[in-house]
Protein backbone atom coordinates (compact mmCIF):
# COMPACT_ATOMS: atom_id res chain seq x y z
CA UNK A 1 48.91 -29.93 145.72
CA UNK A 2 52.48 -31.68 146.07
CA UNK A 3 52.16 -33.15 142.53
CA UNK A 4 51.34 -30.01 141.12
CA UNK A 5 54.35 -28.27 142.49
CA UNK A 6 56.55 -31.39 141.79
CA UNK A 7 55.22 -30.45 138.38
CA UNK A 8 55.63 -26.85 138.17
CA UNK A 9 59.04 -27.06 139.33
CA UNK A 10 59.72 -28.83 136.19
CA UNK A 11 58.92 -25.69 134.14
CA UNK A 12 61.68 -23.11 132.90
CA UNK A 13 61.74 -20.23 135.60
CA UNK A 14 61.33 -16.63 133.82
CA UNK A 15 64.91 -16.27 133.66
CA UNK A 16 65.71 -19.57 131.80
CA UNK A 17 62.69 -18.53 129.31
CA UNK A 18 64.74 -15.28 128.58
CA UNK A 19 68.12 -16.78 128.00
CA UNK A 20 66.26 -19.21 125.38
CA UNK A 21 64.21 -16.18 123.14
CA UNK A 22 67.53 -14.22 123.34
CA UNK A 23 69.43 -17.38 121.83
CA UNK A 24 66.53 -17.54 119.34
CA UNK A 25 66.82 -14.19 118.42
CA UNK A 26 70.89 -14.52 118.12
CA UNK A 27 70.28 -17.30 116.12
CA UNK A 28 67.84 -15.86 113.77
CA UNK A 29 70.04 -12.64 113.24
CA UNK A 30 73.00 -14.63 112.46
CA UNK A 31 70.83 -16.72 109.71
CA UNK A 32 69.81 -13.46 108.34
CA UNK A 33 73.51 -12.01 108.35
CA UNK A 34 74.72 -15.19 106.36
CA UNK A 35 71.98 -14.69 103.76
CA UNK A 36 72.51 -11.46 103.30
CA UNK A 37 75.80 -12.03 102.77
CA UNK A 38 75.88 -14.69 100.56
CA UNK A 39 73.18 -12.22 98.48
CA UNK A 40 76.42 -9.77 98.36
CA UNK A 41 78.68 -12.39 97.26
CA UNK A 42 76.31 -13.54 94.35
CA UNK A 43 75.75 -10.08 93.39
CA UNK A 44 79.19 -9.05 93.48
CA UNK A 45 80.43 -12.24 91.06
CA UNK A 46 77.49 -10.81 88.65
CA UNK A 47 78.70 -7.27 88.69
CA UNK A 48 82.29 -8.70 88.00
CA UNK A 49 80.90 -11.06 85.06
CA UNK A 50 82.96 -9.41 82.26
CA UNK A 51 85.62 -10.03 80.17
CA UNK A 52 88.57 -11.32 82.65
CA UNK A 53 91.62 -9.87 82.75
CA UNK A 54 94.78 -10.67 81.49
CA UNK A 55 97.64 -12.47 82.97
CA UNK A 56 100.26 -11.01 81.10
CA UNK A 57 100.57 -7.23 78.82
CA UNK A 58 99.00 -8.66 75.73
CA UNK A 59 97.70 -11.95 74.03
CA UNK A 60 97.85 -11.49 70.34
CA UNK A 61 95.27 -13.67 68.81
CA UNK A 62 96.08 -15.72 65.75
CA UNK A 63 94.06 -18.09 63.83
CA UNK A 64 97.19 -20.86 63.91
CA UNK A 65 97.71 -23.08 67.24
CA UNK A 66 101.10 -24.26 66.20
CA UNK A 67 102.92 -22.65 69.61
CA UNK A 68 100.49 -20.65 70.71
CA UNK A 69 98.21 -20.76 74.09
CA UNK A 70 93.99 -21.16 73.99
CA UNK A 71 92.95 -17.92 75.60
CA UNK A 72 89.28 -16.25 75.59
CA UNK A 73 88.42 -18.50 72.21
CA UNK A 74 91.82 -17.58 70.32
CA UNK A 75 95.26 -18.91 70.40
CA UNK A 76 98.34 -16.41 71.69
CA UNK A 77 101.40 -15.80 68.96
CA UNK A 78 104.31 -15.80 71.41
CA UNK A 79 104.55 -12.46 72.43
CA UNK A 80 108.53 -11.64 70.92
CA UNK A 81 106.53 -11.76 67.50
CA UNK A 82 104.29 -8.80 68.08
CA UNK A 83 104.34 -6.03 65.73
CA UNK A 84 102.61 -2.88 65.22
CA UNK A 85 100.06 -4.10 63.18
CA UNK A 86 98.67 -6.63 65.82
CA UNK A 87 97.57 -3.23 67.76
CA UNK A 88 96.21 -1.15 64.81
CA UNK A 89 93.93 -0.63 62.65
CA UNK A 90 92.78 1.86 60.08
CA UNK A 91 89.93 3.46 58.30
CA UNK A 92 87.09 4.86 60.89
CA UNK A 93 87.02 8.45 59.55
CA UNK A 94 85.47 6.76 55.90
CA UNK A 95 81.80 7.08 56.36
CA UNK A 96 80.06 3.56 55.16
CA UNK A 97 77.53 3.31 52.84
CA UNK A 98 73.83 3.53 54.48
CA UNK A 99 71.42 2.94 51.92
CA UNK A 100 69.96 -0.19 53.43
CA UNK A 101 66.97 -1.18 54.42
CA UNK A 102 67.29 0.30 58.32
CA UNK A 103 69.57 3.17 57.17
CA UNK A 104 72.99 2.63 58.89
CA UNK A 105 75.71 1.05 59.06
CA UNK A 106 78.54 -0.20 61.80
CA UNK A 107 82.04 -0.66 61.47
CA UNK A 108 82.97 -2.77 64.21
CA UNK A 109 86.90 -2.89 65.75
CA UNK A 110 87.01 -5.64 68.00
CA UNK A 111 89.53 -8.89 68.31
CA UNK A 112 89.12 -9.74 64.55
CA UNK A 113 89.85 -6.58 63.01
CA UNK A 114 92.50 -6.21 65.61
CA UNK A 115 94.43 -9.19 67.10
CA UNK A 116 96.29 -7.07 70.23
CA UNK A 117 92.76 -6.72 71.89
CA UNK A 118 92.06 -10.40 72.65
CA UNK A 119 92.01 -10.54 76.17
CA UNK A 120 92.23 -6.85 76.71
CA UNK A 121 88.32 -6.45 77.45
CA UNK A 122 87.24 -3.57 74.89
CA UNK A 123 86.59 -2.97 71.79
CA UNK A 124 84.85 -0.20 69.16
CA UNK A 125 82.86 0.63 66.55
CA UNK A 126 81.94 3.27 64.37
CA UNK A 127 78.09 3.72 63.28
CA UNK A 128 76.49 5.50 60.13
CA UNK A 129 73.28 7.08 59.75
CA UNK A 130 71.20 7.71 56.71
CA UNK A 131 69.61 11.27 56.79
CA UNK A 132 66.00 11.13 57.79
CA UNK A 133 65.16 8.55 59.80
CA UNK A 134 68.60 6.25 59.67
CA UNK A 135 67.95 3.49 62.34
CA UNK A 136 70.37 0.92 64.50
CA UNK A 137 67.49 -1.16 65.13
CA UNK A 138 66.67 -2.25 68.55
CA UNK A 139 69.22 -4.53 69.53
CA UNK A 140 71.53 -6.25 72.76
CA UNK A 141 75.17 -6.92 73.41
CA UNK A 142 75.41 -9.63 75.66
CA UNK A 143 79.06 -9.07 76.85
CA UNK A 144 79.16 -5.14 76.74
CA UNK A 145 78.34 -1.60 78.21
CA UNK A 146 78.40 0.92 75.29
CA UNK A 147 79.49 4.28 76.01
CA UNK A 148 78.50 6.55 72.52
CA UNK A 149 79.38 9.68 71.55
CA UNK A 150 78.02 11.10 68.90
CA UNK A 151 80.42 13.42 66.34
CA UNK A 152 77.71 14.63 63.44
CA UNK A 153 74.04 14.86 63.54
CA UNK A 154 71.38 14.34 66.04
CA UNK A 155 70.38 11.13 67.27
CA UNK A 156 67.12 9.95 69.80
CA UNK A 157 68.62 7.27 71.61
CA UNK A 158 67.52 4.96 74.44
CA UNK A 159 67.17 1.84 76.01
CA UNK A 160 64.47 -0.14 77.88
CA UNK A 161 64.83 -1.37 81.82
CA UNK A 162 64.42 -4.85 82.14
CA UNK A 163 61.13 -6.52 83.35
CA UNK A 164 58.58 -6.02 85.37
CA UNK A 165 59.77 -2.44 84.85
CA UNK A 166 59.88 -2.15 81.13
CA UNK A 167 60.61 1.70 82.02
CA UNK A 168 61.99 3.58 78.12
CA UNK A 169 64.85 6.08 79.00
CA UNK A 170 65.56 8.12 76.12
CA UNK A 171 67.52 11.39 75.54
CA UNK A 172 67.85 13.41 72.02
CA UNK A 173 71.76 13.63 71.06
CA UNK A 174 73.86 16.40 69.25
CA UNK A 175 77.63 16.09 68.52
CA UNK A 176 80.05 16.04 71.11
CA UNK A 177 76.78 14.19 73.76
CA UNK A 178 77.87 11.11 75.49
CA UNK A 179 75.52 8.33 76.45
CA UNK A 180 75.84 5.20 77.87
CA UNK A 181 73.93 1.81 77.41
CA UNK A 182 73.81 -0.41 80.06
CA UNK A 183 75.02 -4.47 79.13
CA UNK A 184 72.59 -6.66 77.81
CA UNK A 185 69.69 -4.07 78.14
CA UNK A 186 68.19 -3.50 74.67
CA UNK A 187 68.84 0.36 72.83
CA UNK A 188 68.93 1.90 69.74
CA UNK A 189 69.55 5.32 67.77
CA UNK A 190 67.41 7.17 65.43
CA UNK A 191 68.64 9.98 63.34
CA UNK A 192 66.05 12.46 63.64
CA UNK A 193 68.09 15.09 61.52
CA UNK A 194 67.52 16.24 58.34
CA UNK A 195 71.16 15.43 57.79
CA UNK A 196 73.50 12.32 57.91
CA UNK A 197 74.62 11.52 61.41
CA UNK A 198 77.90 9.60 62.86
CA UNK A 199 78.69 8.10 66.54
CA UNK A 200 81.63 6.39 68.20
CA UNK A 201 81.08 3.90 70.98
CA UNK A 202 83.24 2.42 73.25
CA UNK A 203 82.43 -1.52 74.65
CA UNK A 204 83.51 -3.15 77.83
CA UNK A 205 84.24 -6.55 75.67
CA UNK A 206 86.79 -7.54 73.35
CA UNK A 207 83.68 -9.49 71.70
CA UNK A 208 80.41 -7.64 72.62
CA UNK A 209 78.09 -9.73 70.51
CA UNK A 210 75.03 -8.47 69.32
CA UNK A 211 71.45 -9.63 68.78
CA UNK A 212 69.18 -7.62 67.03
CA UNK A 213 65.94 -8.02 68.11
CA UNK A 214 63.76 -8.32 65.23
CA UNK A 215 66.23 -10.01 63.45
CA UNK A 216 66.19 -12.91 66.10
CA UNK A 217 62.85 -12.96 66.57
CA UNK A 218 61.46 -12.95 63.21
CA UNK A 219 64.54 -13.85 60.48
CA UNK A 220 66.25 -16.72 62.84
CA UNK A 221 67.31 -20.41 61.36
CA UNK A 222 65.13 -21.90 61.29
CA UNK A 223 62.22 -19.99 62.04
CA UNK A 224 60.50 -19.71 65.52
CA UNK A 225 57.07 -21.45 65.70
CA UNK A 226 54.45 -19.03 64.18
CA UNK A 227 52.45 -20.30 67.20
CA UNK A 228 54.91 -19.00 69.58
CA UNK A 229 55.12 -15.60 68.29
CA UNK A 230 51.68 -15.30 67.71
CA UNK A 231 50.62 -15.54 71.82
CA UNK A 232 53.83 -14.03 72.77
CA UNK A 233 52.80 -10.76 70.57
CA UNK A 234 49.72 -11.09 70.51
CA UNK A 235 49.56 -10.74 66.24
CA UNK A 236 47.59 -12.49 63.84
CA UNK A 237 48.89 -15.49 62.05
CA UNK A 238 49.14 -14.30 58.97
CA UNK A 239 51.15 -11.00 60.21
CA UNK A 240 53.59 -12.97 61.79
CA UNK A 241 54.00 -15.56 58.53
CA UNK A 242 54.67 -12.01 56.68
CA UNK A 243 57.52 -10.79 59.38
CA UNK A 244 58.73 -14.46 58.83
CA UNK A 245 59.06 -13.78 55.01
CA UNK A 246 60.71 -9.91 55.21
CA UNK A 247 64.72 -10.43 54.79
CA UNK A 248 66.12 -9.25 57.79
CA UNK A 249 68.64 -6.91 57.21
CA UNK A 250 72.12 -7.21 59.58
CA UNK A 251 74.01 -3.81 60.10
CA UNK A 252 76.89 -4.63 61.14
């Protein structure tokens, strides 16, 4: 009987028991405080991953490094040498030719049509569209959110949510309509008019990039392993050895 109370004196009382689940549960709040804001952090430094800005009013980019300064992949003219011209450029109310394979055509402004936008963060571009069924294919800019607005026509437009979604979003487009693509989701626009059609769009990158789908897919150098494509679309071999033949036609 002694022993056993020698023992059970030993034991945590009821009180000491508390005070150790509440530090548990301080503990365990504080762990899930720090994740979640470490979470915040990381997505806040994604959200921010653009274009970064500028240290100074404008970095004119030239192709020449004698006295100039690497920034954003070109090389700065000292800044008392700017001119009008570094900041302009001309030509966007000429519709472009469309008879191509996919039916359109874009004129793109960015840094290397003009030189004043390097490290400014946007850019433009005009697009054409054959009457009929005039197509910018299905397609990604790594660097950029498009805002469009279409000026003549009418244009079915959309983009896809990324995986495990996969969720279309599409809206049908007449002039003076604004839409906006999300960066790096793929889009595209479809004139469904009987007429030609013609949209400006704005992009959150001096250098959007783009990568046309099929293009990459099927037309890349050299080509993807028919084996590849085959399981990942689930095709016969022989339809994917034909894609792998068809030029590819770039719009842009």
């Amino acid at each position: 009987m002694a022993a056993d109370l020698q023992n059970s004196s030993s034991l945590p009382n009821q009180s000491n028991l508390e005070e150790f689940k509440l530090e548990i549960y301080i503990i365990r709040i504080e762990g899930y405080f720090l994740l979640a804001f470490s979470l915040l952090a990381l997505a806040s430094s994604i959200a921010y991953a653009s274009d970064p800005s500028p240290l100074q009013d404008f970095c004119v980019a030239i192709n020449d490094p004698k006295d100039g300064v690497f920034v954003n992949g070109k090389f700065c003219e000292d800044p008392k040498l700017a001119k009008a011209a570094d900041f302009f450029y001309s030509g966007l109310k000429i519709p472009r030719n469309t008879s191509n394979p996919v039916g359109s055509m874009v004129t793109p402004v960015n840094v290397a049509q003009i030189p004043g936008l390097n490290t400014l963060g946007i850019s433009l571009v005009r697009i054409d569209y054959a009457p009929n069924g005039g197509l910018n294919p299905p397609h990604t800019h790594p660097r950029a959110t498009e805002i469009l607005v279409i000026v003549e026509g009418t244009l079915y437009v959309g983009f896809v949510i990324s995986n495990s979604e996969n969720r279309l979003i599409t809206k049908v487009l007449y002039p003076g309509d604004v839409f906006v693509f999300p960066v790096g989701l793929i889009h595209f626009q479809f004139n469904v008019g009987k007429t030609k059609a013609a949209a400006f769009a704005g992009l959150s990158s001096q250098n959007p990039g783009v990568i046309t789908i099929a293009n990459a897919v099927f037309g890349s150098n050299p080509p993807i392993n028919p084996d590849v494509l085959v399981k990942a679309f689930q095709l016969d071999k022989n339809v994917v050895k034909n894609l792998h033949s068809k030029f590819w036609w770039a719009n842009n």
